[in-house]
C-alpha atoms as a PDB file:
ATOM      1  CA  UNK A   1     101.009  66.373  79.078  1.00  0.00           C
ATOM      2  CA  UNK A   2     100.873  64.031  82.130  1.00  0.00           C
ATOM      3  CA  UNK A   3     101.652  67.088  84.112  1.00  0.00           C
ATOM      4  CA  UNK A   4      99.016  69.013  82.605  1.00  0.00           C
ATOM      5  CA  UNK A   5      96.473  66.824  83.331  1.00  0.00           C
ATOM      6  CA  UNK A   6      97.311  66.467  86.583  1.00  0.00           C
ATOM      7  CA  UNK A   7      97.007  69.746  87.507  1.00  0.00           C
ATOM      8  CA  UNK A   8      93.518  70.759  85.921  1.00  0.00           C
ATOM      9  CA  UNK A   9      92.370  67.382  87.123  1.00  0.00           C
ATOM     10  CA  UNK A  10      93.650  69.096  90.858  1.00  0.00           C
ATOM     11  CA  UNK A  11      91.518  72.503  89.904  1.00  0.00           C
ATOM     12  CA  UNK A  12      88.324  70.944  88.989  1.00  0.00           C
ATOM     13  CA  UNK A  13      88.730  67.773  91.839  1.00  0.00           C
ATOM     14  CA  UNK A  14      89.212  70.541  94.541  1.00  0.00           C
ATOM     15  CA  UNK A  15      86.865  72.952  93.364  1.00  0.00           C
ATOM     16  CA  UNK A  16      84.122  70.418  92.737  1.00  0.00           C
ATOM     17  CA  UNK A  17      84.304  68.632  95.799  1.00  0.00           C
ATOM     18  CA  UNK A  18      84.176  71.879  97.565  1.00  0.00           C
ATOM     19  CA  UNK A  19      81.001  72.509  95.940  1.00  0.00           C
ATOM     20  CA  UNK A  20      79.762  69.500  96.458  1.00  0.00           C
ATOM     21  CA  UNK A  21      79.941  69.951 100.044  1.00  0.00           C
ATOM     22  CA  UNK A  22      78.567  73.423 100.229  1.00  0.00           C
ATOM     23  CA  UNK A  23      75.298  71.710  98.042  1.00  0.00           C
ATOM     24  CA  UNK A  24      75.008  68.554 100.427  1.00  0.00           C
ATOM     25  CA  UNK A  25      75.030  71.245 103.760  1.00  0.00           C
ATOM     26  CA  UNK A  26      72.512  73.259 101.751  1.00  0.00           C
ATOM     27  CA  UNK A  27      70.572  70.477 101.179  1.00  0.00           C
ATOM     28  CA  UNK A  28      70.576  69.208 104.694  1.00  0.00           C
ATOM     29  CA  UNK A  29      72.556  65.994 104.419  1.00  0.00           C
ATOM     30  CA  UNK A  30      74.674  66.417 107.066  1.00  0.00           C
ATOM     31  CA  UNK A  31      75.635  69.754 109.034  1.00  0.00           C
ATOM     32  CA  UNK A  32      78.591  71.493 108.516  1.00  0.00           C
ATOM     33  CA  UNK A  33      79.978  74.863 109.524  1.00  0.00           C
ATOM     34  CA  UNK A  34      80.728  75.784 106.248  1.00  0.00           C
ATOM     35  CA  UNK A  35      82.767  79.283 106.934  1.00  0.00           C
ATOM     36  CA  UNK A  36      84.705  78.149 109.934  1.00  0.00           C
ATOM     37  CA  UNK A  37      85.760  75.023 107.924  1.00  0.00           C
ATOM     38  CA  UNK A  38      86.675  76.966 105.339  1.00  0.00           C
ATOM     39  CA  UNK A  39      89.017  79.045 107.354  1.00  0.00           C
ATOM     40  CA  UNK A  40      90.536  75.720 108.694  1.00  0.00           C
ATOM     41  CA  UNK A  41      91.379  74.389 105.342  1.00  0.00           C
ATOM     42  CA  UNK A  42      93.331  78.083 104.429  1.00  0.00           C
ATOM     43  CA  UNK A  43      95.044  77.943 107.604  1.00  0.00           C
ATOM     44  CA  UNK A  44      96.232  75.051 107.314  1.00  0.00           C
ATOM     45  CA  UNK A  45      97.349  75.636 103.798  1.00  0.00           C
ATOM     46  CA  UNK A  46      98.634  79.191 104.652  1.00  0.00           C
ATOM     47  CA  UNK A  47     100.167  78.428 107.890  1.00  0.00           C
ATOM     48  CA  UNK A  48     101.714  75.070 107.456  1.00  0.00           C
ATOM     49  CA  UNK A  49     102.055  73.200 104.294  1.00  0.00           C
ATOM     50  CA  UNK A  50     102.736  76.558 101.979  1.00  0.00           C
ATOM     51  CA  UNK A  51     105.681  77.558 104.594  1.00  0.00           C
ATOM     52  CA  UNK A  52     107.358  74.151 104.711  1.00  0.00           C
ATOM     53  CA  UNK A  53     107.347  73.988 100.965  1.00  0.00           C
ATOM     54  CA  UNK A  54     108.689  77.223 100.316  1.00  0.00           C
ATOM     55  CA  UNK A  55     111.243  77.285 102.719  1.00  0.00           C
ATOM     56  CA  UNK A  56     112.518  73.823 101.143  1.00  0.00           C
ATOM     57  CA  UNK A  57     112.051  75.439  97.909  1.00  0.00           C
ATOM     58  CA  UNK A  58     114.634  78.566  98.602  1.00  0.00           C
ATOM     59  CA  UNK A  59     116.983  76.520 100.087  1.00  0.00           C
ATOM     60  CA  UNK A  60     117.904  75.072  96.750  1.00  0.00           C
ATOM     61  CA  UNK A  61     116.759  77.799  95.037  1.00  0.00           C
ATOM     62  CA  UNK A  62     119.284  79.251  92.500  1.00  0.00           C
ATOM     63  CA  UNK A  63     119.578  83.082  93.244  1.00  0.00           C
ATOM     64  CA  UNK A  64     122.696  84.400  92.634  1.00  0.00           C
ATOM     65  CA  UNK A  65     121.816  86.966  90.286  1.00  0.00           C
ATOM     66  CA  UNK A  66     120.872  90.144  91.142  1.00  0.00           C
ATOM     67  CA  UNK A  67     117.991  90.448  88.536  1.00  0.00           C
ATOM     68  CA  UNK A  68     115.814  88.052  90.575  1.00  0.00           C
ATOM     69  CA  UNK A  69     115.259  91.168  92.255  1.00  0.00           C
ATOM     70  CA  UNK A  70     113.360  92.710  89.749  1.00  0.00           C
ATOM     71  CA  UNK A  71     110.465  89.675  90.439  1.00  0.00           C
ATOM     72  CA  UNK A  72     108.529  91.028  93.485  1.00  0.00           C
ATOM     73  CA  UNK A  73     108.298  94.988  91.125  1.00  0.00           C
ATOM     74  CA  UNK A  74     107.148  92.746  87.961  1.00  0.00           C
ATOM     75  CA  UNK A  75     104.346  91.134  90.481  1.00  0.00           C
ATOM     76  CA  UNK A  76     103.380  94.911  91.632  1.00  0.00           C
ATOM     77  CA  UNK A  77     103.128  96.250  87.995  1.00  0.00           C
ATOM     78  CA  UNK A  78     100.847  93.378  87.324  1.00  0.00           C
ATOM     79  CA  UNK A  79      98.143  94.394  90.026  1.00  0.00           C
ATOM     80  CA  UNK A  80      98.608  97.407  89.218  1.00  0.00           C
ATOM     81  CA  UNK A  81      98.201  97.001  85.314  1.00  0.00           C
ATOM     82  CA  UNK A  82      95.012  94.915  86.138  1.00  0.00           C
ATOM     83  CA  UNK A  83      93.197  97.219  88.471  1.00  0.00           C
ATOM     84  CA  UNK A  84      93.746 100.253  86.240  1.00  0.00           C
ATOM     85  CA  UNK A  85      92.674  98.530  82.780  1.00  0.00           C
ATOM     86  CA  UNK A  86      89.651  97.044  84.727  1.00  0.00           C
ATOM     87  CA  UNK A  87      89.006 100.687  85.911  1.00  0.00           C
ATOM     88  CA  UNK A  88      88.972 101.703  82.372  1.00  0.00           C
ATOM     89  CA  UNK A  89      86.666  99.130  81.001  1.00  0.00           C
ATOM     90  CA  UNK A  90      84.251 100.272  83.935  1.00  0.00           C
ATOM     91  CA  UNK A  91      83.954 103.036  82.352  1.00  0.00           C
ATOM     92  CA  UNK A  92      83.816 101.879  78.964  1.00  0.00           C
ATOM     93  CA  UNK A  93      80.985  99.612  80.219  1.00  0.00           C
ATOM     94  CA  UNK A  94      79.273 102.580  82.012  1.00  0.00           C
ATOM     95  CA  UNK A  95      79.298 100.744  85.304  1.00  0.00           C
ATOM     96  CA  UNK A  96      78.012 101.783  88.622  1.00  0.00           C
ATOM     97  CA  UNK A  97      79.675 103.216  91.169  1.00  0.00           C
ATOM     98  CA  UNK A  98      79.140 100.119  92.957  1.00  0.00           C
ATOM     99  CA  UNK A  99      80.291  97.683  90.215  1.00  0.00           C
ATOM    100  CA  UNK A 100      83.189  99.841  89.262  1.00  0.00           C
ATOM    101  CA  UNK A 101      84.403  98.996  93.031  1.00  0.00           C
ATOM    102  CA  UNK A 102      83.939  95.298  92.526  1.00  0.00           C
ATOM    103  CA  UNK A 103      85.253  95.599  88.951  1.00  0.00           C
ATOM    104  CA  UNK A 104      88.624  97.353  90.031  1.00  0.00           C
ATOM    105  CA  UNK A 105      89.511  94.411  92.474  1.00  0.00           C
ATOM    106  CA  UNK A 106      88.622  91.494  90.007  1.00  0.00           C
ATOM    107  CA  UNK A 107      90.828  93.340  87.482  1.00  0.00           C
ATOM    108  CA  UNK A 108      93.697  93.549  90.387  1.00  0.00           C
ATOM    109  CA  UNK A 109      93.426  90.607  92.626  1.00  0.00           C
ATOM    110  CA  UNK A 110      95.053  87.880  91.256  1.00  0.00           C
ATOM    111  CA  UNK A 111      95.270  84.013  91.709  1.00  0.00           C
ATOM    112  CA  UNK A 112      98.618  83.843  92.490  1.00  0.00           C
ATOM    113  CA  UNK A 113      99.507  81.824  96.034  1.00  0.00           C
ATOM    114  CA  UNK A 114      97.392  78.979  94.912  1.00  0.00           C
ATOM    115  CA  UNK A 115      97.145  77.875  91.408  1.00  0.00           C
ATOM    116  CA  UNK A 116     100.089  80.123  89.888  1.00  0.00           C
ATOM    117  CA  UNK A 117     102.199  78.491  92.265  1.00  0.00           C
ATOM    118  CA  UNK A 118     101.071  74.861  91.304  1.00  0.00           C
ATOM    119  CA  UNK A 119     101.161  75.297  88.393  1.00  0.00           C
ATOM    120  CA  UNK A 120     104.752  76.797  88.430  1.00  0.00           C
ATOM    121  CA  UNK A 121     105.887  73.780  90.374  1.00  0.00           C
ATOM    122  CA  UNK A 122     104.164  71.290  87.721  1.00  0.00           C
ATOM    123  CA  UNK A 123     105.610  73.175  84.960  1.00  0.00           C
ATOM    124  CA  UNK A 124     108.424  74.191  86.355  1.00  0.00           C
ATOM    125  CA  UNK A 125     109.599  71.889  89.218  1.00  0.00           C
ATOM    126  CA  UNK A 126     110.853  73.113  92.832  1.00  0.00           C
ATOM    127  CA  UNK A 127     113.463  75.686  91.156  1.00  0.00           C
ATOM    128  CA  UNK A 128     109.957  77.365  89.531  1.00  0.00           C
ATOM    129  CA  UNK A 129     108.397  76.964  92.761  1.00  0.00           C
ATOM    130  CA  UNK A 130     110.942  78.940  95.177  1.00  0.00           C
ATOM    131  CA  UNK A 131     110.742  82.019  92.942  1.00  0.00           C
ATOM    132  CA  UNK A 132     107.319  82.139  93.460  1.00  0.00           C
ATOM    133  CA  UNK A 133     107.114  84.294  96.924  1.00  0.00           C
ATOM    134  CA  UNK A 134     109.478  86.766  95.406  1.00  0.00           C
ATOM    135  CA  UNK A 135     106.895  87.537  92.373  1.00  0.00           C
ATOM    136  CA  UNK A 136     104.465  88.061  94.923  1.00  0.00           C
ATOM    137  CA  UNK A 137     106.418  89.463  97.646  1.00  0.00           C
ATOM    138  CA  UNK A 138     104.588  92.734  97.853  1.00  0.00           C
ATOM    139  CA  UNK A 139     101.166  91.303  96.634  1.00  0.00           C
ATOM    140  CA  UNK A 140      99.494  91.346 100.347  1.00  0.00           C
ATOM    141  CA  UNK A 141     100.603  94.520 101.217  1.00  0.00           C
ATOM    142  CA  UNK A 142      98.853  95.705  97.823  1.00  0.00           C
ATOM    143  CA  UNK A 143      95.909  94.411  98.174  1.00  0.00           C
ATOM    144  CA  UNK A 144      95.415  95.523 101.960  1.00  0.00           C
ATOM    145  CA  UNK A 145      97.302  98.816 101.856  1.00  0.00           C
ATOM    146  CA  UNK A 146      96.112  99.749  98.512  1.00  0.00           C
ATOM    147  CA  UNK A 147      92.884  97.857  96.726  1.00  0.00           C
ATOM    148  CA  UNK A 148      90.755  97.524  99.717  1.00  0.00           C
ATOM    149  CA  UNK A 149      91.080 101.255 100.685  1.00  0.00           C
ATOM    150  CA  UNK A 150      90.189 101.852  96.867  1.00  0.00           C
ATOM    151  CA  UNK A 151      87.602  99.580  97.078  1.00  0.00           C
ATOM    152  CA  UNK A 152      86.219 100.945  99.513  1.00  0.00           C
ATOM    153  CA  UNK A 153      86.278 104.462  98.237  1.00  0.00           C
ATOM    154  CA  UNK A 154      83.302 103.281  95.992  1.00  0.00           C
ATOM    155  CA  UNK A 155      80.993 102.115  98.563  1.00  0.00           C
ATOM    156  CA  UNK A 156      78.375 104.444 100.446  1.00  0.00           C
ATOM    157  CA  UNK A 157      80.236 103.982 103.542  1.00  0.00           C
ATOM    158  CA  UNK A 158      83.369 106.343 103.539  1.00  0.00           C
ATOM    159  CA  UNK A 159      83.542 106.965 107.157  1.00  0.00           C
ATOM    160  CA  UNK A 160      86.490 105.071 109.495  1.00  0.00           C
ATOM    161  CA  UNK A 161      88.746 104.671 106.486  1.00  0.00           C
ATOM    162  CA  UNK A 162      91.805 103.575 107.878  1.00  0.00           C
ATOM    163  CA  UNK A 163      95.118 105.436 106.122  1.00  0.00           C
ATOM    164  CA  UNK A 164      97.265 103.821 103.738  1.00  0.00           C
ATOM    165  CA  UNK A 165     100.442 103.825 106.583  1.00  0.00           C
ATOM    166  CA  UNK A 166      97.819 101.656 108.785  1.00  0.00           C
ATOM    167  CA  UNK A 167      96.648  99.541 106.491  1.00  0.00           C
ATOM    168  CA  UNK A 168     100.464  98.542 105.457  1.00  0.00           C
ATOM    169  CA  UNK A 169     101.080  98.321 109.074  1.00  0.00           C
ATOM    170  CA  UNK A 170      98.124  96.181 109.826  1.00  0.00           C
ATOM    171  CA  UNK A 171      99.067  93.991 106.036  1.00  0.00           C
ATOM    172  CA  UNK A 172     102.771  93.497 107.434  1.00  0.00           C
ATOM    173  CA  UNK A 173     101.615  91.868 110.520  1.00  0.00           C
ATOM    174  CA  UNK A 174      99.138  89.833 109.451  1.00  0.00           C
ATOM    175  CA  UNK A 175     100.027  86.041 110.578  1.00  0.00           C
ATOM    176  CA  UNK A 176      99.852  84.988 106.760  1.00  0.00           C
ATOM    177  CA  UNK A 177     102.356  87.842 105.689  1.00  0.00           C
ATOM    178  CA  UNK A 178     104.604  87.285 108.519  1.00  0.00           C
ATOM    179  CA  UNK A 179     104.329  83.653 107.709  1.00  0.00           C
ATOM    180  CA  UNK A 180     105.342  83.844 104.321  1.00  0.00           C
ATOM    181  CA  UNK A 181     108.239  85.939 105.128  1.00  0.00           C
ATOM    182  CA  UNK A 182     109.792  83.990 107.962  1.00  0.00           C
ATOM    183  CA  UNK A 183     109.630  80.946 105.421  1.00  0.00           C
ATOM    184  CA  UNK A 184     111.031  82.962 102.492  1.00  0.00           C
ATOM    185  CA  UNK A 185     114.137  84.213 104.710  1.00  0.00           C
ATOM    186  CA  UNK A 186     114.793  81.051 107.184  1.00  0.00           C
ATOM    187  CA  UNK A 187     115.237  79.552 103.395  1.00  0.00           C
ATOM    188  CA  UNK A 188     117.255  82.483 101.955  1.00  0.00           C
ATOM    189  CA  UNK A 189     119.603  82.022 105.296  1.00  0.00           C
ATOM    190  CA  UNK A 190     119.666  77.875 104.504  1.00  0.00           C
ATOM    191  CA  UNK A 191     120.535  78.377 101.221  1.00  0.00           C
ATOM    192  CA  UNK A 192     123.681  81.256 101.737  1.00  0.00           C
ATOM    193  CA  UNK A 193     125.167  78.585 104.517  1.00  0.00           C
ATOM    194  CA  UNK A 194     125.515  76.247 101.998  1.00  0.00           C
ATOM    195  CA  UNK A 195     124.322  73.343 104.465  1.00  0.00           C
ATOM    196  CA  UNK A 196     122.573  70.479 101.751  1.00  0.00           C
ATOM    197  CA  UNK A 197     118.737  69.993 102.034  1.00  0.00           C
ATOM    198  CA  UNK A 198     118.223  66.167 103.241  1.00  0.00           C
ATOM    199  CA  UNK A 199     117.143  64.476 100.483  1.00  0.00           C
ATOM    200  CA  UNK A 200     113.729  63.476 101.496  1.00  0.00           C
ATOM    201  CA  UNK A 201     112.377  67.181 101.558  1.00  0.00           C
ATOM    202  CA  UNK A 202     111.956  66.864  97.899  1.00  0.00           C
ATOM    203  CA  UNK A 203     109.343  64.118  98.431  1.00  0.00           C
ATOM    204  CA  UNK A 204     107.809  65.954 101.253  1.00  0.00           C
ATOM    205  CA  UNK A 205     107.756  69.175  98.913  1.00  0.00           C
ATOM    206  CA  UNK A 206     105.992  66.714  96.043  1.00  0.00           C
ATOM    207  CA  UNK A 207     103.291  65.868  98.322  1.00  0.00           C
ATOM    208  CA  UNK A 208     102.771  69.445 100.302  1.00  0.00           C
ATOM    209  CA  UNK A 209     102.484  71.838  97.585  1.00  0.00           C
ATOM    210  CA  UNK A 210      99.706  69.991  95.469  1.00  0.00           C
ATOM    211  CA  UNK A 211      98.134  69.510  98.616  1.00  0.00           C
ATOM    212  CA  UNK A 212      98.009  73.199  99.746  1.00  0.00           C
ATOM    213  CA  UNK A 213      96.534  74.244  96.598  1.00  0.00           C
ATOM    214  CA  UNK A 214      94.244  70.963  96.789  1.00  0.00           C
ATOM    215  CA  UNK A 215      92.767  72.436 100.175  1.00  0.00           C
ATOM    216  CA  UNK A 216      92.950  75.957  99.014  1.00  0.00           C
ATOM    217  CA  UNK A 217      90.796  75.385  96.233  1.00  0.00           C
ATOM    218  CA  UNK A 218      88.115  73.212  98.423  1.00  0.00           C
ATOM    219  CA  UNK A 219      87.575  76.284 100.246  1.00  0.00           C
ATOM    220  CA  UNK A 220      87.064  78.475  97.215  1.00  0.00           C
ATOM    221  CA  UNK A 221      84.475  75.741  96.101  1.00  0.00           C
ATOM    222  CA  UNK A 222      82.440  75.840  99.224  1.00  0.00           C
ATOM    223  CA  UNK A 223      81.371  79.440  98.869  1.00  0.00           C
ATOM    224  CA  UNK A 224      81.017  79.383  94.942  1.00  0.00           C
ATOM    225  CA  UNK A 225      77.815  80.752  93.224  1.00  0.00           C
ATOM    226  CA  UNK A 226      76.935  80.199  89.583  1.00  0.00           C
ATOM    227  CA  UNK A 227      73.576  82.262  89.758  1.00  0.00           C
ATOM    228  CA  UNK A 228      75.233  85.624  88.289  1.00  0.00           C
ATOM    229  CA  UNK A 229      77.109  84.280  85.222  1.00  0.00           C
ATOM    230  CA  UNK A 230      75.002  85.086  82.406  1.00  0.00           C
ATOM    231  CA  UNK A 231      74.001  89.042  84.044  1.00  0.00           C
ATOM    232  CA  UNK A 232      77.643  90.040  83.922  1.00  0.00           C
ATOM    233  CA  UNK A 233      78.810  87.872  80.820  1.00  0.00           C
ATOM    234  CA  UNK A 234      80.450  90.677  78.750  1.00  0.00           C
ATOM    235  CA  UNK A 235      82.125  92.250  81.804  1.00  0.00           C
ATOM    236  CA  UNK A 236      83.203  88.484  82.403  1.00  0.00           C
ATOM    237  CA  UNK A 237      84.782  88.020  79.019  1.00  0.00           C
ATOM    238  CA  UNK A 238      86.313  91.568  79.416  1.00  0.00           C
ATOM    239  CA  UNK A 239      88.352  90.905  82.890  1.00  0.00           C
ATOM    240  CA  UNK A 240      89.201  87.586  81.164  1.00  0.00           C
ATOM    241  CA  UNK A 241      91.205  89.251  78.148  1.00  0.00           C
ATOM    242  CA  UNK A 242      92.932  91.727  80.647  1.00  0.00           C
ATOM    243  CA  UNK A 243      94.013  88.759  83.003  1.00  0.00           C
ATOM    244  CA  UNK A 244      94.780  86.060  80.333  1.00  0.00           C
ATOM    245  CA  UNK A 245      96.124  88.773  77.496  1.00  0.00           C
ATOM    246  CA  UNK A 246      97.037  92.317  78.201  1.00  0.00           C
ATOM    247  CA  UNK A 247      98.903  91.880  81.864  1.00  0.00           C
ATOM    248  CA  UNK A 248     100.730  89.037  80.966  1.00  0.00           C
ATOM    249  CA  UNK A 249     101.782  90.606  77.683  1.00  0.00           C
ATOM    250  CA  UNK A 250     102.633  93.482  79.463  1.00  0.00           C
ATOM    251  CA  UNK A 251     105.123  92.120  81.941  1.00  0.00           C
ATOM    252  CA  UNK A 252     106.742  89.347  80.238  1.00  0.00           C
ATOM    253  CA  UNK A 253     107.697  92.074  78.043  1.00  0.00           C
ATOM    254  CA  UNK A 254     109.237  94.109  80.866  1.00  0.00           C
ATOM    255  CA  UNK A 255     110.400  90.880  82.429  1.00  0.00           C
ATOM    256  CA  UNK A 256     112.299  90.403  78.495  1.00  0.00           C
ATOM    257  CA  UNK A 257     113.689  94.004  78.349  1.00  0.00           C
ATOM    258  CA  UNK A 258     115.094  93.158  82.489  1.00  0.00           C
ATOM    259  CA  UNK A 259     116.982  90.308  80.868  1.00  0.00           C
ATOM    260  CA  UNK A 260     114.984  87.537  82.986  1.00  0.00           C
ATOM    261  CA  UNK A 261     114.989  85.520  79.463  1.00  0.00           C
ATOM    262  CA  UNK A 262     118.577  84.526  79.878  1.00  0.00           C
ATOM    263  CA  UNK A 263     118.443  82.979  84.005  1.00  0.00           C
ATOM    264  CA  UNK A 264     119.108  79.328  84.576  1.00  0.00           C
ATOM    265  CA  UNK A 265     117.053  78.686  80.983  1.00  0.00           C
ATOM    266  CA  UNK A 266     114.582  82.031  81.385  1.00  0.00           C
ATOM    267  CA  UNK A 267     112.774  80.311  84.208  1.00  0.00           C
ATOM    268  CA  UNK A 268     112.433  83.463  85.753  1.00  0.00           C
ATOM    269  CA  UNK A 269     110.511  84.720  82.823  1.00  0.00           C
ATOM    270  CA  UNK A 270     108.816  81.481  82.430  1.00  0.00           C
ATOM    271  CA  UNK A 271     107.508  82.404  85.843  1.00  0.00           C
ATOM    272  CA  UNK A 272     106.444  85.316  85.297  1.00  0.00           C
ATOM    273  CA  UNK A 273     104.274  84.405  82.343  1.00  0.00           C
ATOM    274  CA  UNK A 274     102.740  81.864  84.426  1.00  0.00           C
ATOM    275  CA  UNK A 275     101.995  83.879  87.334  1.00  0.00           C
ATOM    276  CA  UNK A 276     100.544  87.667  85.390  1.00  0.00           C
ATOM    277  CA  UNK A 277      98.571  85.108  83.788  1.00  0.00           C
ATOM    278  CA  UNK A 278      96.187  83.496  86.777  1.00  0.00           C
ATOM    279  CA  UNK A 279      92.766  84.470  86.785  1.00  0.00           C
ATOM    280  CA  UNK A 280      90.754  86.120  89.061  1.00  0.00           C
ATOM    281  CA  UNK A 281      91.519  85.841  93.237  1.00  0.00           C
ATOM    282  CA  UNK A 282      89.130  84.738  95.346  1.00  0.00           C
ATOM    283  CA  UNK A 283      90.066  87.446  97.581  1.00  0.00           C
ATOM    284  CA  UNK A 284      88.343  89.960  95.076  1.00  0.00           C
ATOM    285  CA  UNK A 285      85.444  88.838  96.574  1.00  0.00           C
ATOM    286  CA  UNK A 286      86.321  90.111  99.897  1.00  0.00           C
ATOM    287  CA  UNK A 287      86.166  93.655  99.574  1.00  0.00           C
ATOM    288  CA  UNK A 288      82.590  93.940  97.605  1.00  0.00           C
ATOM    289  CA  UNK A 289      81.154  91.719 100.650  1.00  0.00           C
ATOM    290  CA  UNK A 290      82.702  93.927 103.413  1.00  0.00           C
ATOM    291  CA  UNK A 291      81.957  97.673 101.595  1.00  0.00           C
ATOM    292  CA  UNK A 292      78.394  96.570  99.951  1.00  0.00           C
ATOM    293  CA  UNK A 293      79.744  96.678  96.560  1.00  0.00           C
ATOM    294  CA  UNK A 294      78.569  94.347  93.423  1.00  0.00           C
ATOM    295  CA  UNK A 295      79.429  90.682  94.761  1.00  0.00           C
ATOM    296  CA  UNK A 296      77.470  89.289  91.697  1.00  0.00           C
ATOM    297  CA  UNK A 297      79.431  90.915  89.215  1.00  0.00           C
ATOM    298  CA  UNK A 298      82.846  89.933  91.325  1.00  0.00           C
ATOM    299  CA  UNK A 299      81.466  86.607  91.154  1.00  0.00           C
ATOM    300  CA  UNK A 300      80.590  86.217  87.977  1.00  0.00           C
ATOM    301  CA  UNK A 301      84.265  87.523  87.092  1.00  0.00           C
ATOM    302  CA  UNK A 302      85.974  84.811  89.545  1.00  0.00           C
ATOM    303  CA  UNK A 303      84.164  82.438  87.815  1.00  0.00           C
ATOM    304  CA  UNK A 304      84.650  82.835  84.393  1.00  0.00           C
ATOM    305  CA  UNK A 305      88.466  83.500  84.524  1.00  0.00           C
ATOM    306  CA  UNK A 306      88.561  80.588  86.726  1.00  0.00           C
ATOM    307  CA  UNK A 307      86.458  78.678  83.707  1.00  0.00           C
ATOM    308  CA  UNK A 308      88.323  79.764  80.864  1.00  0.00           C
ATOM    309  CA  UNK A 309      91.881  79.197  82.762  1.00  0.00           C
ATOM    310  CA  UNK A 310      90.964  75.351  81.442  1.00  0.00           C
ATOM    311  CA  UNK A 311      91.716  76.718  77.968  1.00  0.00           C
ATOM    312  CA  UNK A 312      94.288  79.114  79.196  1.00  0.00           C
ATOM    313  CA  UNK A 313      96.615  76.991  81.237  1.00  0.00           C
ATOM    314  CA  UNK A 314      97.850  74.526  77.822  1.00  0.00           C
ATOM    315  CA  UNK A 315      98.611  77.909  75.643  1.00  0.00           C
ATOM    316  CA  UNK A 316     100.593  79.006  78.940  1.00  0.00           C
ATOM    317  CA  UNK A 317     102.211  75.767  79.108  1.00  0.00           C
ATOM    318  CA  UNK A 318     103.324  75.977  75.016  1.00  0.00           C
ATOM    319  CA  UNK A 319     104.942  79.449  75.706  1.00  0.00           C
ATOM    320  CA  UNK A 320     107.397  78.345  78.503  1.00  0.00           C
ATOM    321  CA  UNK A 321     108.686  75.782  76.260  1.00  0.00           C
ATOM    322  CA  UNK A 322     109.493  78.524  73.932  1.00  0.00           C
ATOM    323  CA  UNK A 323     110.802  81.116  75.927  1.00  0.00           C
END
């Protein structure tokens, strides 16, 4: 319970002060460049905390058995899973063109780097934590290669579409990617010497990873807008059930069937659960604000599976314990 706490008190701290901030600058109180601090604060996150952590993380990590490998696929079926049933509901909801855009990347882009992988390190402790870049080992290169051409394809604008070979070119060397990857495999090499971490990387991995996601979701805060909630309420509730329900459903039941359930405990499958059942990315907003798409209705979705994640994160929490 303590843990619990602990980390929705980190969501709505972070979030709120981030807010706050953006408010006080609007406001004139003091002057702040809002977008280039909030690129600071996801570098810094991205590009040094997040990569120290995980590559203490896989060190220890315990991944001698070949079904790990089955993680980074389960991650790729669940962006996949969300983008199509968020495709069909835009229909079912007779959305715009424009909308269905926006609505496609809500349904896909998921929460995963920041809050799925605090809370899998609350939950589950550092031996959660180090699977976490293998779920979502593929996850940049699908959103890049894959949802922002598709995006995209809904906007009035289909000229100087890049193809899908660039835009996994251009996803695999992006800094963050390339990052992420030199952290996950200078950790993989650490942990096959069989050289022991020093002990005091598990306090430094205690205080890094709760502050990544602390500065993470500042930055989401400063660019949050509450204006659109009530116009796209039902589409809202509707990307909410296909995050927090049908996805996770979905693969944890192909994660069962792989066998994950009986890993060290099922803490792969514990994993799993926790991570196909984030809500909403903030990089969903990304796309509708570079193609001209809906970035109401994409905002109005961030927000209210970011709301209702309050309610969602204890029911999460009972399931691992039961799994």
């Amino acid at each position: 319970m303590g843990r619990l706490l602990f980390s929705v008190s980190l969501v709505v701290f972070g979030i709120g002060t981030g807010y706050l901030i953006q408010v006080l600058v609007q406001k004139g109180v003091f002057s702040l460049p809002i977008e280039d601090t909030r690129k600071r604060l996801q570098k810094a996150a991205l590009l040094f905390f997040n990569p120290v952590a995980i590559l203490g993380a896989t060190w220890v990590a315990r991944i001698n058995d070949v079904k790990i490998a089955a993680l980074p696929f389960l991650g790729l079926t669940a962006l996949f899973t969300g983008g199509c049933l968020a495709y069909a509901a835009a229909r079912m909801l007779a959305l715009s063109r424009k909308q269905t855009g926006a609505y496609i990347v809500c349904g896909g882009f998921t929460n995963i780097g920041s809050l799925g992988a605090l809370f899998c390190f609350m939950f589950l402790g550092e031996q959660g934590f180090a699977l976490v870049p293998f779920y979502k080992l593929f996850e940049e290169s699908c959103y890049y290669a894959i949802g922002f051409p598709v995006a995209k394809s809904y906007s009035d604008d289909l000229t100087d579409t890049p193809s899908f070979f660039q835009r996994l070119k251009n996803a695999a060397t992006d800094i963050f990617v390339m990052v992420a990857v030199a952290s996950i495999t200078i950790g993989l090499v650490l942990n096959l010497s069989g050289l022991t971490r020093p002990a005091f990387y598990a306090t430094v991995n205690t205080i890094f990873i709760p502050l990544a996601a602390l500065l993470l979701l500042i930055s989401i805060g400063m660019a949050m807008r509450f204006s659109s909630v009530m116009t796209f309420f039902k589409p809202g509730l509707i990307v909410a059930l296909i995050k927090f329900a049908l996805v996770p459903v979905l693969v944890v039941s192909l994660g069962y069937l792989l066998g994950l359930d009986r890993i060290d405990n099922g803490l792969p499958l514990k994993v799993v659960l926790i991570l196909a059942s984030m809500p909403v990315g903030f990089i969903a907003m990304v796309p509708p604000t570079i193609y001209d798409l809906d970035i109401d209705l994409a905002n109005a979705c961030w927000l209210m599976t970011n709301a209702l994640l309050l309610l969602q994160v204890p029911l999460v929490l009972a399931l691992t314990r039961i799994i």
